[in-house]
Structure formats: structure tokens, C-alpha cells
N, C-alpha and C. Protein backbone atom coordinates (compact mmCIF):
# COMPACT_ATOMS: atom_id res chain seq x y z
N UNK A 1 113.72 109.59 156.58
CA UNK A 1 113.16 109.28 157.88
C UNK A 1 113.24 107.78 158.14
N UNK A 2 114.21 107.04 159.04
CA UNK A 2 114.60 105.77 159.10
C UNK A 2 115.07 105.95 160.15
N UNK A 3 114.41 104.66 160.55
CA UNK A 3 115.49 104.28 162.29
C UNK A 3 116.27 103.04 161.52
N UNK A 4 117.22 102.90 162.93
CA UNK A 4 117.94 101.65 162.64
C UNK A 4 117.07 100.78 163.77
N UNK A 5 116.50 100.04 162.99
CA UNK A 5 115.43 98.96 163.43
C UNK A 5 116.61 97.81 163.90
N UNK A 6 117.83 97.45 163.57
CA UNK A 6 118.75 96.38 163.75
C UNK A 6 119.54 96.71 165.28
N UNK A 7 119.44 98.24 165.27
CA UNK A 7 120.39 99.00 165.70
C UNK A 7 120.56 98.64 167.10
N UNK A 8 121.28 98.75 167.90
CA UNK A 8 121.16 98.38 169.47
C UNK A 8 120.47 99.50 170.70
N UNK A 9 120.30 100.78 169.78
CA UNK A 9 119.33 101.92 170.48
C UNK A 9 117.95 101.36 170.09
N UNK A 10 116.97 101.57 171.66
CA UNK A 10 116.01 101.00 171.61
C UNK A 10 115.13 102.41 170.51
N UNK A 11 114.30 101.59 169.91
CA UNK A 11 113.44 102.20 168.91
C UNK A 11 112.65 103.58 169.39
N UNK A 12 111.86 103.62 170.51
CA UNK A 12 111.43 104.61 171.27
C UNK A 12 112.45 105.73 171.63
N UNK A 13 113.89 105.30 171.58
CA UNK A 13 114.39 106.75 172.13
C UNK A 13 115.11 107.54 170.55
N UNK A 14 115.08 106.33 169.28
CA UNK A 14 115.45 106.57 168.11
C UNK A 14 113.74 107.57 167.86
N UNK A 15 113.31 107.43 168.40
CA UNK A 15 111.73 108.08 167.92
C UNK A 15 111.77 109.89 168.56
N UNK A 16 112.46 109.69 170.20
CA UNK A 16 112.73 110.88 170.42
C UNK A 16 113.86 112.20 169.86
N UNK A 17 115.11 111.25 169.88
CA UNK A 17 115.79 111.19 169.18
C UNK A 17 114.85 112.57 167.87
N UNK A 18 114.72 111.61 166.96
CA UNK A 18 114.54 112.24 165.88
C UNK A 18 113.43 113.52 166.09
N UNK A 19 112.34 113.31 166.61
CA UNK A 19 111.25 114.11 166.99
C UNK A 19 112.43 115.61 167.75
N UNK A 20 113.49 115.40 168.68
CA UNK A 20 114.47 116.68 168.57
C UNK A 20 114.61 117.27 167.48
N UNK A 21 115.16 115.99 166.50
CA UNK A 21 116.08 117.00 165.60
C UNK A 21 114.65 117.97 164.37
N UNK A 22 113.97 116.93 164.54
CA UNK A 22 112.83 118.33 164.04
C UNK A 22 112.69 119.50 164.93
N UNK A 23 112.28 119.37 165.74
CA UNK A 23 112.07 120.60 165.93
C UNK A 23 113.45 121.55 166.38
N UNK A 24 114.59 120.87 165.98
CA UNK A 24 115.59 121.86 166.04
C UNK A 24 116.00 122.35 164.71
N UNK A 25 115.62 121.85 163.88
CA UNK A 25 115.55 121.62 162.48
C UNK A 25 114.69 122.63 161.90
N UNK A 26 113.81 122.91 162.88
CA UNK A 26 112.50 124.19 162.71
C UNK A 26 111.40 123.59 161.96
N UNK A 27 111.66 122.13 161.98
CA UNK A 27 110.06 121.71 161.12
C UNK A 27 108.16 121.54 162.49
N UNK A 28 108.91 121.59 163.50
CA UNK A 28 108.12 122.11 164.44
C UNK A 28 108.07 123.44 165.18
N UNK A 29 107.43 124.02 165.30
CA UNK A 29 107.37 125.35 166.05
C UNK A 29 106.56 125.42 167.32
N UNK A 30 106.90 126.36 168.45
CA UNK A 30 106.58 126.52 169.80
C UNK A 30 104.78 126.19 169.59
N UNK A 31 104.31 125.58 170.37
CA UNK A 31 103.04 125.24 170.64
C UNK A 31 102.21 124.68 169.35
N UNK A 32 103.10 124.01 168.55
CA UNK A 32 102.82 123.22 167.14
C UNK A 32 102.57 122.14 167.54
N UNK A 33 101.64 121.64 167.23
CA UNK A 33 101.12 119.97 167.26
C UNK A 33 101.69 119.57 166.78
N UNK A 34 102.34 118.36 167.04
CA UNK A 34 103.42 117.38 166.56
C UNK A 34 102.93 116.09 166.54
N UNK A 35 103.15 115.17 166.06
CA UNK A 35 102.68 113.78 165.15
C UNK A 35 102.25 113.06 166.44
N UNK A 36 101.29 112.58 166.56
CA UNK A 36 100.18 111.29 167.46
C UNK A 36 101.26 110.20 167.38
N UNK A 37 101.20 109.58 168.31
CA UNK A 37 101.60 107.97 168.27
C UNK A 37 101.26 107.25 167.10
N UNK A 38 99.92 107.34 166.41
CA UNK A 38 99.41 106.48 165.42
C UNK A 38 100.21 106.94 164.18
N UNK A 39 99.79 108.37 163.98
CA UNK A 39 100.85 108.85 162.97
C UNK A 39 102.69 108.51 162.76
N UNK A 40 102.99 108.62 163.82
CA UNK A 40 104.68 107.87 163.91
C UNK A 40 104.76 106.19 163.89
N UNK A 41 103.61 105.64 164.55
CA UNK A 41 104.06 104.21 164.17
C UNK A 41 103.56 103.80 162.60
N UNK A 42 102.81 104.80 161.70
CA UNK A 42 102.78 104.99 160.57
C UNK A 42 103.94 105.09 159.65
N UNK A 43 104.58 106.06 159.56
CA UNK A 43 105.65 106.80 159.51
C UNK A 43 106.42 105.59 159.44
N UNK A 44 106.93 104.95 160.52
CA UNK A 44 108.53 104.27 160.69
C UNK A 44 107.87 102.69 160.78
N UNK A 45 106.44 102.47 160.61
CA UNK A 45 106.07 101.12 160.25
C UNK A 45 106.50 100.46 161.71
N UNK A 46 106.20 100.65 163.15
CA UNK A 46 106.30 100.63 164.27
C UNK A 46 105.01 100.14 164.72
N UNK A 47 105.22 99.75 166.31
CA UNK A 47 104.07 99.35 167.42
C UNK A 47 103.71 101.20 168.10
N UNK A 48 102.43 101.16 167.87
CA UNK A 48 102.08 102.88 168.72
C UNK A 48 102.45 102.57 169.59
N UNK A 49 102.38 101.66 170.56
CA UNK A 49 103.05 101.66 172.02
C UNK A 49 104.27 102.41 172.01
N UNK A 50 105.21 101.54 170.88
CA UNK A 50 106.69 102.45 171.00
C UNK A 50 106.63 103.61 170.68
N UNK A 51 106.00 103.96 169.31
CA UNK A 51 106.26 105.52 169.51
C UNK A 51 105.85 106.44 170.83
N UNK A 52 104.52 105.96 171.48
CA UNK A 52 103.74 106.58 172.49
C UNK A 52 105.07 106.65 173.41
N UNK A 53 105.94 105.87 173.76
CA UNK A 53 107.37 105.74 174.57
C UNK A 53 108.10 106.95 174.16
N UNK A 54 108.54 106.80 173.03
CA UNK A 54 109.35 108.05 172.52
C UNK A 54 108.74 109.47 172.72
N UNK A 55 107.12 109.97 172.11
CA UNK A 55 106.41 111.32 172.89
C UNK A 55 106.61 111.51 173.99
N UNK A 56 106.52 110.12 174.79
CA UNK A 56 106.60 110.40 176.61
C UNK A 56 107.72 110.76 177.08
N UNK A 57 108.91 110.27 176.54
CA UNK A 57 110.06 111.05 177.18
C UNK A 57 110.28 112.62 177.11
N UNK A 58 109.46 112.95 176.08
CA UNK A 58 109.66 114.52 175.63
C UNK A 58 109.10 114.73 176.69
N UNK A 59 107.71 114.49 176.65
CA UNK A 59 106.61 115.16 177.51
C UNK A 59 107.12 114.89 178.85
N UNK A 60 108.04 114.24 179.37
CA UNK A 60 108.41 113.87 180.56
C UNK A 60 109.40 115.03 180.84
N UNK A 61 110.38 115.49 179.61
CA UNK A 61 110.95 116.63 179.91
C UNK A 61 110.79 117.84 179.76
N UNK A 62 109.30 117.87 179.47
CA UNK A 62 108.56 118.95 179.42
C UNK A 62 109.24 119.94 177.90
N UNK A 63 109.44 119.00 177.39
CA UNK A 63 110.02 119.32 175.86
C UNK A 63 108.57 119.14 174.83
N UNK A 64 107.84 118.58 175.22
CA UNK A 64 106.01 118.47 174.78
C UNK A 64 105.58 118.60 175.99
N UNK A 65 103.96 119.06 175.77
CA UNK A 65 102.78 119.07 176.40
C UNK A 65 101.78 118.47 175.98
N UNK A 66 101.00 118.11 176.56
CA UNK A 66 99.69 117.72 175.97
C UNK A 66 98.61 118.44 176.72
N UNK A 67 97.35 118.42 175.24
CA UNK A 67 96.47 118.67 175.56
C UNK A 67 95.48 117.42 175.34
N UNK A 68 94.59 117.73 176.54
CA UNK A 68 93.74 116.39 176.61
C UNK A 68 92.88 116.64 175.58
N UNK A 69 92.88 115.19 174.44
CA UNK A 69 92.03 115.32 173.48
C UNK A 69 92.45 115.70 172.28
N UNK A 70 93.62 116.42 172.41
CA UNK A 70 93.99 117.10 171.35
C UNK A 70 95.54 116.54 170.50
N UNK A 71 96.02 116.14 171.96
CA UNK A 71 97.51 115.61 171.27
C UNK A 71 98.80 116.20 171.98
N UNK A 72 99.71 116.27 171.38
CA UNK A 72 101.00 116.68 172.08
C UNK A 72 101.17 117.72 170.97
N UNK A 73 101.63 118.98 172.03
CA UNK A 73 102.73 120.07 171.66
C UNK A 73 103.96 120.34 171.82
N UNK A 74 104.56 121.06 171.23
CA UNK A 74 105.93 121.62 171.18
C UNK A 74 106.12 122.71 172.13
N UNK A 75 106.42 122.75 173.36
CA UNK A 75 106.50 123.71 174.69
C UNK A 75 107.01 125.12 173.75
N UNK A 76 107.13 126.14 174.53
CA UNK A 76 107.70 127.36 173.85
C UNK A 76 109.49 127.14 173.89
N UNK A 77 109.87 126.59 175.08
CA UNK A 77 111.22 126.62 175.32
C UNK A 77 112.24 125.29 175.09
N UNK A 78 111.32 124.67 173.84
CA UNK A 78 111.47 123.10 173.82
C UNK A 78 113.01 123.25 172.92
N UNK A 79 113.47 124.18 171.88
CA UNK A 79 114.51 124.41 171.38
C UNK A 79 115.57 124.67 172.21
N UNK A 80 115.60 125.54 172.98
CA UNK A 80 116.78 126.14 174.26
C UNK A 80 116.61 124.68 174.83
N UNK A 81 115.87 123.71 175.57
CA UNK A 81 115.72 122.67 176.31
C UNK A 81 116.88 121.64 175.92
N UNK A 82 116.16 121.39 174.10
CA UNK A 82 116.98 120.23 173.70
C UNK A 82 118.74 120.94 173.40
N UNK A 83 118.96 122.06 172.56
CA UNK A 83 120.13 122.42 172.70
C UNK A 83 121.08 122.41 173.96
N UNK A 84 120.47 122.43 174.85
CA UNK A 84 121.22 122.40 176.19
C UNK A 84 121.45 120.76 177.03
N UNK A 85 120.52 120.30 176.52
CA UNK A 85 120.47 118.89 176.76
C UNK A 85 121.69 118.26 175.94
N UNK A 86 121.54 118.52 174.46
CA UNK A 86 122.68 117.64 174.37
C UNK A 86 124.17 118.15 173.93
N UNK A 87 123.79 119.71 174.78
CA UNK A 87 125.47 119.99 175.08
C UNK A 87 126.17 119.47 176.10
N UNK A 88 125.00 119.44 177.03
CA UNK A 88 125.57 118.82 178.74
C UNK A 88 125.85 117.36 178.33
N UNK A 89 125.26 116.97 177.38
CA UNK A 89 124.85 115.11 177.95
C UNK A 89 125.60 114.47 176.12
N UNK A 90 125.68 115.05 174.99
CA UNK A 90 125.98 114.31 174.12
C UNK A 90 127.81 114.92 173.69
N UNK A 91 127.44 115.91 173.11
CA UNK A 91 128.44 116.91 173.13
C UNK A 91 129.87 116.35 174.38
N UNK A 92 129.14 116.80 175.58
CA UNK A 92 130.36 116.39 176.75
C UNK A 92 130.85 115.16 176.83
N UNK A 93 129.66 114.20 176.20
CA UNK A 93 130.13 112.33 176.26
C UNK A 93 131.16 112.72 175.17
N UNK A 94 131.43 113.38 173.88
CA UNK A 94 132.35 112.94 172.60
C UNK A 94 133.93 113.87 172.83
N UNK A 95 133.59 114.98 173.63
CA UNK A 95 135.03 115.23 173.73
C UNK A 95 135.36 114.54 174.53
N UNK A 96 134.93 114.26 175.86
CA UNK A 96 135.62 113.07 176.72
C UNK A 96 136.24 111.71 176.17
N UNK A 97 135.46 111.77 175.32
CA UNK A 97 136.26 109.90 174.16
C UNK A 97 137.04 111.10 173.39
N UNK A 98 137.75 111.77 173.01
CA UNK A 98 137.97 112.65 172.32
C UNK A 98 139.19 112.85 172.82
N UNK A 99 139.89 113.51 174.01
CA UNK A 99 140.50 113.54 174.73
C UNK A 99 141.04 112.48 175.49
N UNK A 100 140.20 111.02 175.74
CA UNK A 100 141.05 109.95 176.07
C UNK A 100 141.61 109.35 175.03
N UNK A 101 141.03 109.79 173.54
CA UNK A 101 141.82 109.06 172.40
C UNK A 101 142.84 109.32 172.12
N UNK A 102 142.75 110.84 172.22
CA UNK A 102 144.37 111.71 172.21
C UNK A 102 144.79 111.23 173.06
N UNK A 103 144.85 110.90 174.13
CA UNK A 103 145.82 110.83 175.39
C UNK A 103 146.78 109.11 175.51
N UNK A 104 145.75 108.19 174.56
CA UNK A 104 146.16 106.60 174.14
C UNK A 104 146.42 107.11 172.61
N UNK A 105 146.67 108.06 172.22
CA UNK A 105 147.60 108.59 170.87
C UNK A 105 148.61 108.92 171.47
N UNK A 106 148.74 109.44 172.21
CA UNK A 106 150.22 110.83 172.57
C UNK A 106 149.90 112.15 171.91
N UNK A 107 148.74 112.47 171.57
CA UNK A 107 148.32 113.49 171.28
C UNK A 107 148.40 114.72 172.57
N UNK A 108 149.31 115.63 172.58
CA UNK A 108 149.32 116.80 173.70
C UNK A 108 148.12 117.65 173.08
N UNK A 109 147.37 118.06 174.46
CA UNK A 109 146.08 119.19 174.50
C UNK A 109 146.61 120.55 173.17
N UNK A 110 147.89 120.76 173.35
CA UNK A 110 148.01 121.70 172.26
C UNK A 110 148.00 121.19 170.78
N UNK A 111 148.15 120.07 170.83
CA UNK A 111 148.03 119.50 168.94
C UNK A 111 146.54 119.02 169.29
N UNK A 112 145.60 118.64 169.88
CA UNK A 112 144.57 118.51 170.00
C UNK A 112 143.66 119.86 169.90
N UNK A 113 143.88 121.27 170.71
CA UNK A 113 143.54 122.25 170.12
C UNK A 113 144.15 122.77 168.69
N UNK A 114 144.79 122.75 168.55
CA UNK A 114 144.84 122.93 167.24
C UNK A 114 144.11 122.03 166.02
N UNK A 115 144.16 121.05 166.40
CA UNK A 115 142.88 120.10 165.43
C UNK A 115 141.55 120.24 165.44
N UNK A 116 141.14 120.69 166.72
CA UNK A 116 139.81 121.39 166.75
C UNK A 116 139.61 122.50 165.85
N UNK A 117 140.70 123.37 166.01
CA UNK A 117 140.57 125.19 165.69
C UNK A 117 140.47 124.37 163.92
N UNK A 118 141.54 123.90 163.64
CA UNK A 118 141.25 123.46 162.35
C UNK A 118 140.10 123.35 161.27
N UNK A 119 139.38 121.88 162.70
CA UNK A 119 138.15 121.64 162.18
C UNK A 119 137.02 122.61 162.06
N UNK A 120 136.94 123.37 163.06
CA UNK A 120 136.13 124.39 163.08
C UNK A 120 135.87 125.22 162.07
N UNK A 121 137.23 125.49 161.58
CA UNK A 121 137.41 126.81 160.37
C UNK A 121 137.15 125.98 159.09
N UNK A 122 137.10 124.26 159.03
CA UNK A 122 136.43 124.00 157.59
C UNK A 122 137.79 123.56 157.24
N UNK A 123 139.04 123.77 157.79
CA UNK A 123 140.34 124.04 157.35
C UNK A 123 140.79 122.14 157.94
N UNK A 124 142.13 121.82 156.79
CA UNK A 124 142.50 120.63 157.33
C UNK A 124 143.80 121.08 158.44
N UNK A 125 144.43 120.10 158.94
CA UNK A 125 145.80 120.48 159.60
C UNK A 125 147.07 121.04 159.01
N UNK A 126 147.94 121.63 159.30
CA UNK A 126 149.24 122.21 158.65
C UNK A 126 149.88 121.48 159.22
């Protein structure tokens, strides 16, 4: 559990960031209380302000809830949410560099599918 504190991603979205990959990870579950601000700026040796930044974007995408008093939860549909989030938005950013790399290679879409199918199967290229 480490951010890149040097890193040029601001710390708060390295906080959301990770707080996804738990609960895609299954270490959180639907309507599971998930770590306080105090607890995460614990954790990663942080300002609570920042972590409180990083909860809020969840809770902004309704990927947490809160209850007053109680803390932030894990929505029921917070897994389907983030999987879809960063098919549209991370996923689609890397084949696009992906496909312009091939294209400043001379890589044709058919030796490019085929390097995919490759990768996919675990398998190197023939």
C-alpha cells in the first residue's frame, strides 16, 4: 500500500485510485464501511484533508455514500460503476496510444490484431 508521493498524480486521486482497486479486488463489499479520512491519512502517512479529497470523488460518483455520523460506504453498484468507468475512460485512453504507436511503427491493424489475440491467450507472437 504506497502512493507515489514524488509522482506527478495528485495524491488524492492516487487515494481514489486505490480505494477502486479494493473494492474491485473484493476487499470491500456493497454497503461495507470503508476507511475514514483519519484512517487513510494514517495508512499512507498523509494530510486528512487529502485523503477526505480522494473519499469525495467516490462519493461524488456515487461510488460511496455516507452516512451522517457514521462514515462512508461502498454503494451496492459501486463494482459495475468503477468497471465501466475505466473501460470508457482508462482502457479507451491505452488502445488509442496503442494504435497511434502502431500507426508511427507501420504496424497494419491486422499485425496489431494479431498481437493482441496473442497477448490475450498468454501466447508470444509467431
Amino acid at each position: 500500500m504506497n502512493l507515489n508521493l514524488d509522482g506527478t498524480k495528485p495524491i488524492y486521486l492516487q487515494i481514489s485510485e486505490w480505494l477502486e482497486r479494493e473494492i474491485l479486488n473484493g476487499n470491500f463489499e456493497s454497503d461495507q464501511k470503508i476507511y475514514s479520512q483519519y484512517q487513510l491519512a494514517e495508512i499512507f502517512n498523509i494530510n486528512p484533508a487529502t485523503a477526505a479529497k480522494g473519499l469525495n470523488i467516490l462519493a461524488d460518483e456515487n461510488i460511496l455514500y455516507k452516512k451522517r455520523g457514521l462514515g462512508m460506504f461502498v454503494t451496492s453498484a459501486a463494482k459495475e460503476m468503477i468497471l465501466t468507468k475505466r473501460k470508457n475512460e482508462t482502457l479507451k485512453k491505452l488502445v488509442q496510444e496503442i494504435v497511434l504507436e502502431a500507426e508511427r511503427l507501420s504496424v497494419s491493424n491486422g499485425e496489431l490484431i494479431e498481437m493482441i489475440k496473442a497477448a490475450d491467450l498468454g501466447g508470444e507472437e509467431k
